[in-house]
PDB file of N, CA and C in Angstrom:
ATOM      1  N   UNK A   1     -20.608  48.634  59.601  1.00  0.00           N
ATOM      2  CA  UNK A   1     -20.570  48.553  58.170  1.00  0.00           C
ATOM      3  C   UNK A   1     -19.460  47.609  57.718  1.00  0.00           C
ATOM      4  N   UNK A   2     -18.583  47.921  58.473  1.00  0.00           N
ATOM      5  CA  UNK A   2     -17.153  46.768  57.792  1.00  0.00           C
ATOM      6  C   UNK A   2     -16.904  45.613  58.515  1.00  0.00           C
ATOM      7  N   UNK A   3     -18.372  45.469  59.801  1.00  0.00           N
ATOM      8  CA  UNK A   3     -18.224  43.921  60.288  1.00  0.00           C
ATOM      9  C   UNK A   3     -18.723  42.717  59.590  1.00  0.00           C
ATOM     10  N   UNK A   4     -18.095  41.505  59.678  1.00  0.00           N
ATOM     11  CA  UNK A   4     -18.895  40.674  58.833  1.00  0.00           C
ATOM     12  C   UNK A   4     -19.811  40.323  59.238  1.00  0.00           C
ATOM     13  N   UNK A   5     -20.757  39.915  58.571  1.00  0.00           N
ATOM     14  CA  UNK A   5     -22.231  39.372  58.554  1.00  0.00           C
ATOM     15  C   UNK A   5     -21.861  37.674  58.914  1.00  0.00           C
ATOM     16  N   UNK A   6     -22.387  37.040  59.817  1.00  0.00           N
ATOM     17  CA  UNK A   6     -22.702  35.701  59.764  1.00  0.00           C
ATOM     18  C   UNK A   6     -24.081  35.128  59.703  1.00  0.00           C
ATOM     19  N   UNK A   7     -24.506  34.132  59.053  1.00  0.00           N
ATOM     20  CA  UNK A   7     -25.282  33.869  58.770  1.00  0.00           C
ATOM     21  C   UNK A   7     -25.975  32.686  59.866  1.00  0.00           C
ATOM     22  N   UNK A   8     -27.059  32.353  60.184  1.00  0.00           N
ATOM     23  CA  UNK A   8     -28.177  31.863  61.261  1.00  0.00           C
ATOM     24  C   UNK A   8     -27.585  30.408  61.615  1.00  0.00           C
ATOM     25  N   UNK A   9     -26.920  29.786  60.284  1.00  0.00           N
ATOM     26  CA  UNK A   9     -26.893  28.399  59.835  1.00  0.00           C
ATOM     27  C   UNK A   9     -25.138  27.955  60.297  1.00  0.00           C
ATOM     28  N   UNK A  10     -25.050  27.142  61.483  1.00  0.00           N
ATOM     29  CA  UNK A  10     -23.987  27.030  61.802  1.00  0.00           C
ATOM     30  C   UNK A  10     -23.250  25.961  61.271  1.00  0.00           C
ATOM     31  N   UNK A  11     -23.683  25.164  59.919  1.00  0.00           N
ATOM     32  CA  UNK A  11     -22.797  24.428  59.346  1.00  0.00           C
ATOM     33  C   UNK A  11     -22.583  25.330  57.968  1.00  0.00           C
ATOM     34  N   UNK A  12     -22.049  24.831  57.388  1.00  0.00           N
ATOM     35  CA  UNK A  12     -21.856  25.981  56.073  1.00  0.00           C
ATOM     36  C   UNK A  12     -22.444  24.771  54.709  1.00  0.00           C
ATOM     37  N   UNK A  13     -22.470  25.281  53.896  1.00  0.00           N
ATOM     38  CA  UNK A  13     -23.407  24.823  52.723  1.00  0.00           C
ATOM     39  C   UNK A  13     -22.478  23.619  52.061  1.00  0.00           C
ATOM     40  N   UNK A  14     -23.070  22.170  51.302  1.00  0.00           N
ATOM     41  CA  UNK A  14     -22.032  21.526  51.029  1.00  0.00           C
ATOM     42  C   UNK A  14     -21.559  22.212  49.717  1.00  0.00           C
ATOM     43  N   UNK A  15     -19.639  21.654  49.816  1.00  0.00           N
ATOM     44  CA  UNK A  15     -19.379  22.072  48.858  1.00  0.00           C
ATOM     45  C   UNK A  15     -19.342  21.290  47.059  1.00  0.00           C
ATOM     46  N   UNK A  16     -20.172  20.168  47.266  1.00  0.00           N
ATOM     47  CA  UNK A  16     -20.521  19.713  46.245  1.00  0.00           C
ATOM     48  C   UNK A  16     -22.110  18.747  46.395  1.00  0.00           C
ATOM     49  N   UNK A  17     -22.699  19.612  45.052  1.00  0.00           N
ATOM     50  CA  UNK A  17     -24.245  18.674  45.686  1.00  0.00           C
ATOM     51  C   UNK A  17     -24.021  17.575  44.851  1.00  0.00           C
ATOM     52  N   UNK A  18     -24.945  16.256  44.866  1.00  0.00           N
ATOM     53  CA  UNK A  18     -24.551  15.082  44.291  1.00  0.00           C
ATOM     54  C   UNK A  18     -25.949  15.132  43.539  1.00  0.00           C
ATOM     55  N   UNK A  19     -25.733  15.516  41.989  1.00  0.00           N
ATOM     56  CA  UNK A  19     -26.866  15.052  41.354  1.00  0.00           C
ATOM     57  C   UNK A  19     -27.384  13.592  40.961  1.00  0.00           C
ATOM     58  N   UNK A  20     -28.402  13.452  40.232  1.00  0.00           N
ATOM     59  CA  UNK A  20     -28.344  11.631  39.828  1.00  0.00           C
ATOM     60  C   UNK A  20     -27.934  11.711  38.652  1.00  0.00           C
ATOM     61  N   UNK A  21     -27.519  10.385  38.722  1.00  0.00           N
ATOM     62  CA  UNK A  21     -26.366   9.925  37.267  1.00  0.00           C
ATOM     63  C   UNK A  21     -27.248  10.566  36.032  1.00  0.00           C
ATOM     64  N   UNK A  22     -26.513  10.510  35.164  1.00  0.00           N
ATOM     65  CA  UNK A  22     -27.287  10.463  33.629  1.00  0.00           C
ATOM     66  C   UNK A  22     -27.523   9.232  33.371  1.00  0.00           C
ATOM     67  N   UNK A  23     -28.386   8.882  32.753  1.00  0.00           N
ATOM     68  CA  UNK A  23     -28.891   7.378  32.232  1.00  0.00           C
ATOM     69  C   UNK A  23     -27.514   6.618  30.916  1.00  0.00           C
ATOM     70  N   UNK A  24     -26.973   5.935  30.904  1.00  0.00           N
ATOM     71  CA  UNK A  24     -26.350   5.450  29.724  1.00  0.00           C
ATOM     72  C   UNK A  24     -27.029   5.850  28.497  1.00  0.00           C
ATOM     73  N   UNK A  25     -25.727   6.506  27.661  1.00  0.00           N
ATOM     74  CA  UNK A  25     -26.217   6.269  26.240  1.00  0.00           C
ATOM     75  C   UNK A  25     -26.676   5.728  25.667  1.00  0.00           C
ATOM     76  N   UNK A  26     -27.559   5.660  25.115  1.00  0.00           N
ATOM     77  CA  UNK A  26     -28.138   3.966  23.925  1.00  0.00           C
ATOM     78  C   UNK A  26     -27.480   3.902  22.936  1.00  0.00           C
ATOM     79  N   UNK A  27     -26.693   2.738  22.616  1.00  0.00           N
ATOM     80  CA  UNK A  27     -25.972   2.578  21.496  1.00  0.00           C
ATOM     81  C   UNK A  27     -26.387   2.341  20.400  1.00  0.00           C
ATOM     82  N   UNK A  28     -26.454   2.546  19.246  1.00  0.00           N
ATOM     83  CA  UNK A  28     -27.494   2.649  18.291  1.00  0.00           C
ATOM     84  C   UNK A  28     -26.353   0.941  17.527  1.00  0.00           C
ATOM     85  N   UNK A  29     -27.488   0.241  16.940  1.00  0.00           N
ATOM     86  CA  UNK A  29     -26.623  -0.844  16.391  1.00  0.00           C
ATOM     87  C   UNK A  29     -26.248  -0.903  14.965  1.00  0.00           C
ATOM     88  N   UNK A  30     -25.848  -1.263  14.428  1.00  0.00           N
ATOM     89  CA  UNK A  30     -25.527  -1.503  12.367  1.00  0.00           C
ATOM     90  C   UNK A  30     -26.086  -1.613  12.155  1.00  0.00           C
ATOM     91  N   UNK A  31     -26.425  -1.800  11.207  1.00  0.00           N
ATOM     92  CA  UNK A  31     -27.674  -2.549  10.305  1.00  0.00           C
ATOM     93  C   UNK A  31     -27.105  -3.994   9.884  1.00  0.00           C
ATOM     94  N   UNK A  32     -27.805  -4.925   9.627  1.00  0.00           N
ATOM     95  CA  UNK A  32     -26.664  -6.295   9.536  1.00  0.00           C
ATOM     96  C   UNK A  32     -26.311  -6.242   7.718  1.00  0.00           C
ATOM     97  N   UNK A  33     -25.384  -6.482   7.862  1.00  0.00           N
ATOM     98  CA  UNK A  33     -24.576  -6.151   6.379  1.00  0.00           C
ATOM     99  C   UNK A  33     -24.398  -8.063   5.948  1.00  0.00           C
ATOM    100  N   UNK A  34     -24.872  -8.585   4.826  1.00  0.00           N
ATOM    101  CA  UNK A  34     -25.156  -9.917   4.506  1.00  0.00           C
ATOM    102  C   UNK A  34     -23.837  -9.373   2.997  1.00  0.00           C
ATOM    103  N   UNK A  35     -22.388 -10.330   3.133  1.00  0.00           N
ATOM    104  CA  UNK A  35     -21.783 -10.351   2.084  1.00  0.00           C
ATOM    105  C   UNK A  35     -21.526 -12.005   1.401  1.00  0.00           C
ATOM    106  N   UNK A  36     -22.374 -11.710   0.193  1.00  0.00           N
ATOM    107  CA  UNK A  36     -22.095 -12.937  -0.431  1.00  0.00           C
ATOM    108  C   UNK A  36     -20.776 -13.461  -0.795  1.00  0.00           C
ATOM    109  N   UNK A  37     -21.078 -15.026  -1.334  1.00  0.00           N
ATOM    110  CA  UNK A  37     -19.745 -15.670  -0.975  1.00  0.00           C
ATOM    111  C   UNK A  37     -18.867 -15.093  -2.540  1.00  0.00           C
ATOM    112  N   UNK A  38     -19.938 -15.356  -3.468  1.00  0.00           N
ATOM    113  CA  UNK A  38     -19.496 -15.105  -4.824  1.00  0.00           C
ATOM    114  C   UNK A  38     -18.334 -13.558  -4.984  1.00  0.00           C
ATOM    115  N   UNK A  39     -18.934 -12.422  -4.075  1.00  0.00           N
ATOM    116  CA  UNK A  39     -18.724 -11.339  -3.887  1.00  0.00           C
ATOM    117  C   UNK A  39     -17.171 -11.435  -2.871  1.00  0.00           C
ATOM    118  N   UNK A  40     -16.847 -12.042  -1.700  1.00  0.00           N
ATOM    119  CA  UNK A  40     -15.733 -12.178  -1.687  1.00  0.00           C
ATOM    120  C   UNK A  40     -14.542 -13.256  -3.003  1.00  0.00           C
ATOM    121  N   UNK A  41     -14.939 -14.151  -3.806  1.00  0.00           N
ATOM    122  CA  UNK A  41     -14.418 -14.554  -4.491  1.00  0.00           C
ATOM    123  C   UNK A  41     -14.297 -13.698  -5.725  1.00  0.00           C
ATOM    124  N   UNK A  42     -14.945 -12.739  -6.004  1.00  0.00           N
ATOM    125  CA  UNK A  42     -14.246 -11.786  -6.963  1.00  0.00           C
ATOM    126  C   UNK A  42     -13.622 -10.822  -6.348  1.00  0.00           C
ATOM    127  N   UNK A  43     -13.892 -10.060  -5.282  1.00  0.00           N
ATOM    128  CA  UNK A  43     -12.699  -9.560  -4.898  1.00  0.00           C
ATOM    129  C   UNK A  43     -11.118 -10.044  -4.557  1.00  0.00           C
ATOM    130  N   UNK A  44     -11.011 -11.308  -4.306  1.00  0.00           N
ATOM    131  CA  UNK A  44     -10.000 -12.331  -3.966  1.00  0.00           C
ATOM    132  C   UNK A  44      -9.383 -12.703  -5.362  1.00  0.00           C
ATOM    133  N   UNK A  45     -10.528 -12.993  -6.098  1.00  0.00           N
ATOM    134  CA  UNK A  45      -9.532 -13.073  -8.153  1.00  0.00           C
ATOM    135  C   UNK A  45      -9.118 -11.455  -8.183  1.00  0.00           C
ATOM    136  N   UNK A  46     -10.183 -10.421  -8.305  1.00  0.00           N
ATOM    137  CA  UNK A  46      -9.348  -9.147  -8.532  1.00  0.00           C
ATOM    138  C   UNK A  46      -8.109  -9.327  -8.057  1.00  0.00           C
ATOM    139  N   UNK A  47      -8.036  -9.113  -6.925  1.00  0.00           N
ATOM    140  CA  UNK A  47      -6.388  -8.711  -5.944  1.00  0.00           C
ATOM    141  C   UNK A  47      -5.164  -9.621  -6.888  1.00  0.00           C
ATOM    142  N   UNK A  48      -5.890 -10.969  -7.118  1.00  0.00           N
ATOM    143  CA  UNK A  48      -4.656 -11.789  -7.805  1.00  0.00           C
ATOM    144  C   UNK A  48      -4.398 -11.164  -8.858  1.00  0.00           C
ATOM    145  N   UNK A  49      -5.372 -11.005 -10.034  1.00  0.00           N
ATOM    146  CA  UNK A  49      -5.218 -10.594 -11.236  1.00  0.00           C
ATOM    147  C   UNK A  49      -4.050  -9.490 -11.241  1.00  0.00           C
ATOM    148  N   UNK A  50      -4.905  -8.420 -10.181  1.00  0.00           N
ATOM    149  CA  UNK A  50      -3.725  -7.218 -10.407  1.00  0.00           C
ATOM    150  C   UNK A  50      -2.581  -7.388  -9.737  1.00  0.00           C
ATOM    151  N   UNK A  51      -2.271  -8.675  -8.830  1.00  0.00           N
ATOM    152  CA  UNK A  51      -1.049  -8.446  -8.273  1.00  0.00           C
ATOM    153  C   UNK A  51      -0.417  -9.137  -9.158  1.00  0.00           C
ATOM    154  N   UNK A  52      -0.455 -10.199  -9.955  1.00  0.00           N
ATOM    155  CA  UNK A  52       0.184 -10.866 -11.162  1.00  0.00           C
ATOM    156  C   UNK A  52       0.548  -9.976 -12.206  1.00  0.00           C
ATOM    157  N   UNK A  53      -0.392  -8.858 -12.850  1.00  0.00           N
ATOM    158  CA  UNK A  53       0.101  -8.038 -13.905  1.00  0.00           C
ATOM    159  C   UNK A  53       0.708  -7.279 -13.228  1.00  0.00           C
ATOM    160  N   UNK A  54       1.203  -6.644 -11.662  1.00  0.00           N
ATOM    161  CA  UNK A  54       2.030  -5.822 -11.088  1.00  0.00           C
ATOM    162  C   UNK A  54       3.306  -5.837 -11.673  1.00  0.00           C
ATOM    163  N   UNK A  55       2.771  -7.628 -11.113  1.00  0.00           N
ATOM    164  CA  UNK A  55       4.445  -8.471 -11.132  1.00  0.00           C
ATOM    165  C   UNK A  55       4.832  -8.499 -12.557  1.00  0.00           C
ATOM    166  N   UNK A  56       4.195  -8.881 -13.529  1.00  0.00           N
ATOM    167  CA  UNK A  56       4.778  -9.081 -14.526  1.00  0.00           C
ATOM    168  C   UNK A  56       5.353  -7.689 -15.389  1.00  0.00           C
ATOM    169  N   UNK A  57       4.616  -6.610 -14.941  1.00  0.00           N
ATOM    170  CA  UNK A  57       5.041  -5.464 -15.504  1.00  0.00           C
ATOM    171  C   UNK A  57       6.630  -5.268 -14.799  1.00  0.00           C
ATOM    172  N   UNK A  58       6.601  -5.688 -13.418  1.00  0.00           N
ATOM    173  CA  UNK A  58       8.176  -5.189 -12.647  1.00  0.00           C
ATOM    174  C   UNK A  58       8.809  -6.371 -13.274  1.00  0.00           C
ATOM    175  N   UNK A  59       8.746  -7.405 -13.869  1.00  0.00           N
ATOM    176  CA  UNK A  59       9.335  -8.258 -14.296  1.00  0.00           C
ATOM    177  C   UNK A  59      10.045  -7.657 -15.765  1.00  0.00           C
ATOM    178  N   UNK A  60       9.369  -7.179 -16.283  1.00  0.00           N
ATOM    179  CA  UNK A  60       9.401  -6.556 -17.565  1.00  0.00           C
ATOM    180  C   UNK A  60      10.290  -5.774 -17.568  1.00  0.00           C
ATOM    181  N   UNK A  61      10.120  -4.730 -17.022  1.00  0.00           N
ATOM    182  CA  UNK A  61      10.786  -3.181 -16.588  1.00  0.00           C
ATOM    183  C   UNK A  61      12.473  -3.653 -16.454  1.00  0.00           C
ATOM    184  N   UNK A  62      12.508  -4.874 -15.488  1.00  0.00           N
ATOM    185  CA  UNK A  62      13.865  -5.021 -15.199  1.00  0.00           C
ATOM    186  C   UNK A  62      14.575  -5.333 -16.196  1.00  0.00           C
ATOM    187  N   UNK A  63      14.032  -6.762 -17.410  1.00  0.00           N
ATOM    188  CA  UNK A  63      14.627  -6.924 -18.376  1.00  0.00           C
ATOM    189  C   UNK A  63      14.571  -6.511 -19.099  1.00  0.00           C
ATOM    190  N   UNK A  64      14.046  -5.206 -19.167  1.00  0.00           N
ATOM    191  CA  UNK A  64      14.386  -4.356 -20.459  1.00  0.00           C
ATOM    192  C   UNK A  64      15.732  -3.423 -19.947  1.00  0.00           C
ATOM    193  N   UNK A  65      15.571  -3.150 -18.841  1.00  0.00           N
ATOM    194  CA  UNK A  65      16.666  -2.480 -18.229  1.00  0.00           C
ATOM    195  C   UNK A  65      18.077  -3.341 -18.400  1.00  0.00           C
ATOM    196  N   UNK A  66      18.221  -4.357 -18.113  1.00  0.00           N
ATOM    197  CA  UNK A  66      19.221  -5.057 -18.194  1.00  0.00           C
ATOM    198  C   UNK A  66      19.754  -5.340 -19.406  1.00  0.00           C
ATOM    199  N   UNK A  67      18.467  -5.565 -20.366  1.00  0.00           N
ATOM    200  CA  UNK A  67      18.723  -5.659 -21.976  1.00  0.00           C
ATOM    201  C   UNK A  67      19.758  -4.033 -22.322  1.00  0.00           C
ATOM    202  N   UNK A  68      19.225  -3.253 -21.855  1.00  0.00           N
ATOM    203  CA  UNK A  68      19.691  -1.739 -22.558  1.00  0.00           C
ATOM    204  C   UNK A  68      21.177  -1.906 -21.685  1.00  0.00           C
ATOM    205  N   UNK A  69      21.513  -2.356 -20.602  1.00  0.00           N
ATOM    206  CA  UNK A  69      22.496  -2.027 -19.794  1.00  0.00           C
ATOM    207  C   UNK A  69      23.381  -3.313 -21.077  1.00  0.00           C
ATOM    208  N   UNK A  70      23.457  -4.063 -21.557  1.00  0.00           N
ATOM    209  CA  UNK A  70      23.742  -5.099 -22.456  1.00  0.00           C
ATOM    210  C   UNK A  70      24.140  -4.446 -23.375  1.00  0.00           C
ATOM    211  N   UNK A  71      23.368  -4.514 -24.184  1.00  0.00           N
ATOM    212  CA  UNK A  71      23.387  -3.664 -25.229  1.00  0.00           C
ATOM    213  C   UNK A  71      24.107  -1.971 -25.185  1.00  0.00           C
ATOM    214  N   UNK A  72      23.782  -1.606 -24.304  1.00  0.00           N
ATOM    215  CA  UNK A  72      24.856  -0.114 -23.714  1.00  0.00           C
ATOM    216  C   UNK A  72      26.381  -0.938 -23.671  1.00  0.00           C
ATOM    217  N   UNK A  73      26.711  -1.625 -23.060  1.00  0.00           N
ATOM    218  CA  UNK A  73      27.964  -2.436 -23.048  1.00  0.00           C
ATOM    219  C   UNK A  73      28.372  -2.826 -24.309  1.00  0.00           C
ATOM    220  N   UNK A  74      27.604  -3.174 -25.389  1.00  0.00           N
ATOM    221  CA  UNK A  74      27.885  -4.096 -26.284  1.00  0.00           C
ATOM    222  C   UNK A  74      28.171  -2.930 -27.227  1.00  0.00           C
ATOM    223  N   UNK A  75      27.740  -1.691 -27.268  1.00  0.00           N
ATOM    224  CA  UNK A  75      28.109  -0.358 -28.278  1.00  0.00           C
ATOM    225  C   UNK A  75      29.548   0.045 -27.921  1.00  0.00           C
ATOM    226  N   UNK A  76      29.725  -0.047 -26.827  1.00  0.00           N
ATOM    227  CA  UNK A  76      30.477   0.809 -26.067  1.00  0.00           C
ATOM    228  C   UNK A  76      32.138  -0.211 -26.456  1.00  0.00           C
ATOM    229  N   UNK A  77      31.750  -1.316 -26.373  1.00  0.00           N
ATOM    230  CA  UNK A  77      32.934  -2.501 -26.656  1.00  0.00           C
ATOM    231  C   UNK A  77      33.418  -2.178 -28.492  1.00  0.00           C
ATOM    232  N   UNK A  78      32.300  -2.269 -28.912  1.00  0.00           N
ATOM    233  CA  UNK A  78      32.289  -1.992 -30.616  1.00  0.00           C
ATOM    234  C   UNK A  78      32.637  -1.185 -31.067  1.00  0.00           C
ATOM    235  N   UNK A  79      32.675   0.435 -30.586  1.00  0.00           N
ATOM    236  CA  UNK A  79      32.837   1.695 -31.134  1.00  0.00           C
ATOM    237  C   UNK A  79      34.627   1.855 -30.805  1.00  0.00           C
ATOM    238  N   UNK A  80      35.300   0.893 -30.024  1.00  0.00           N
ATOM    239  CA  UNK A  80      36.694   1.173 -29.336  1.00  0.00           C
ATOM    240  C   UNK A  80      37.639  -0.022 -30.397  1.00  0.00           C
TER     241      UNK A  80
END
């Protein structure tokens, strides 16, 4: 009862079977995307447009800041 059993087959079973490959994925392709020329030239004016009013707004901002820092100076000289 507590001897081991051996089996008929005097090599032993492999320890890895070798299946066949899987076939490659099929890559599925885009669809072809056609961008007109007109269509990059308004996106290319957009970008300018808004990077010019960026600028001119930070242009703004500063000299008003500098104006008040002026003018803060110029109270401050007057009231003494």
């Amino acid at each position: 009862m507590f001897l081991p059993q051996y089996t008929d087959s005097p090599t032993p079973p492999p320890a890895h079977t070798h299946t066949p490959a899987d076939p490659a994925p099929v890559r599925r392709t885009l669809p072809p995307v056609s961008i007109s020329t007109g269509a990059v030239a308004a996106v290319l004016a957009g970008g300018v447009v808004l990077t010019a009013l960026l600028a001119a707004v930070a242009v703004s901002a500063i000299s008003v800041a500098i104006a008040a820092v002026v003018l803060r100076s110029l109270m401050r000289n007057h009231r003494r």
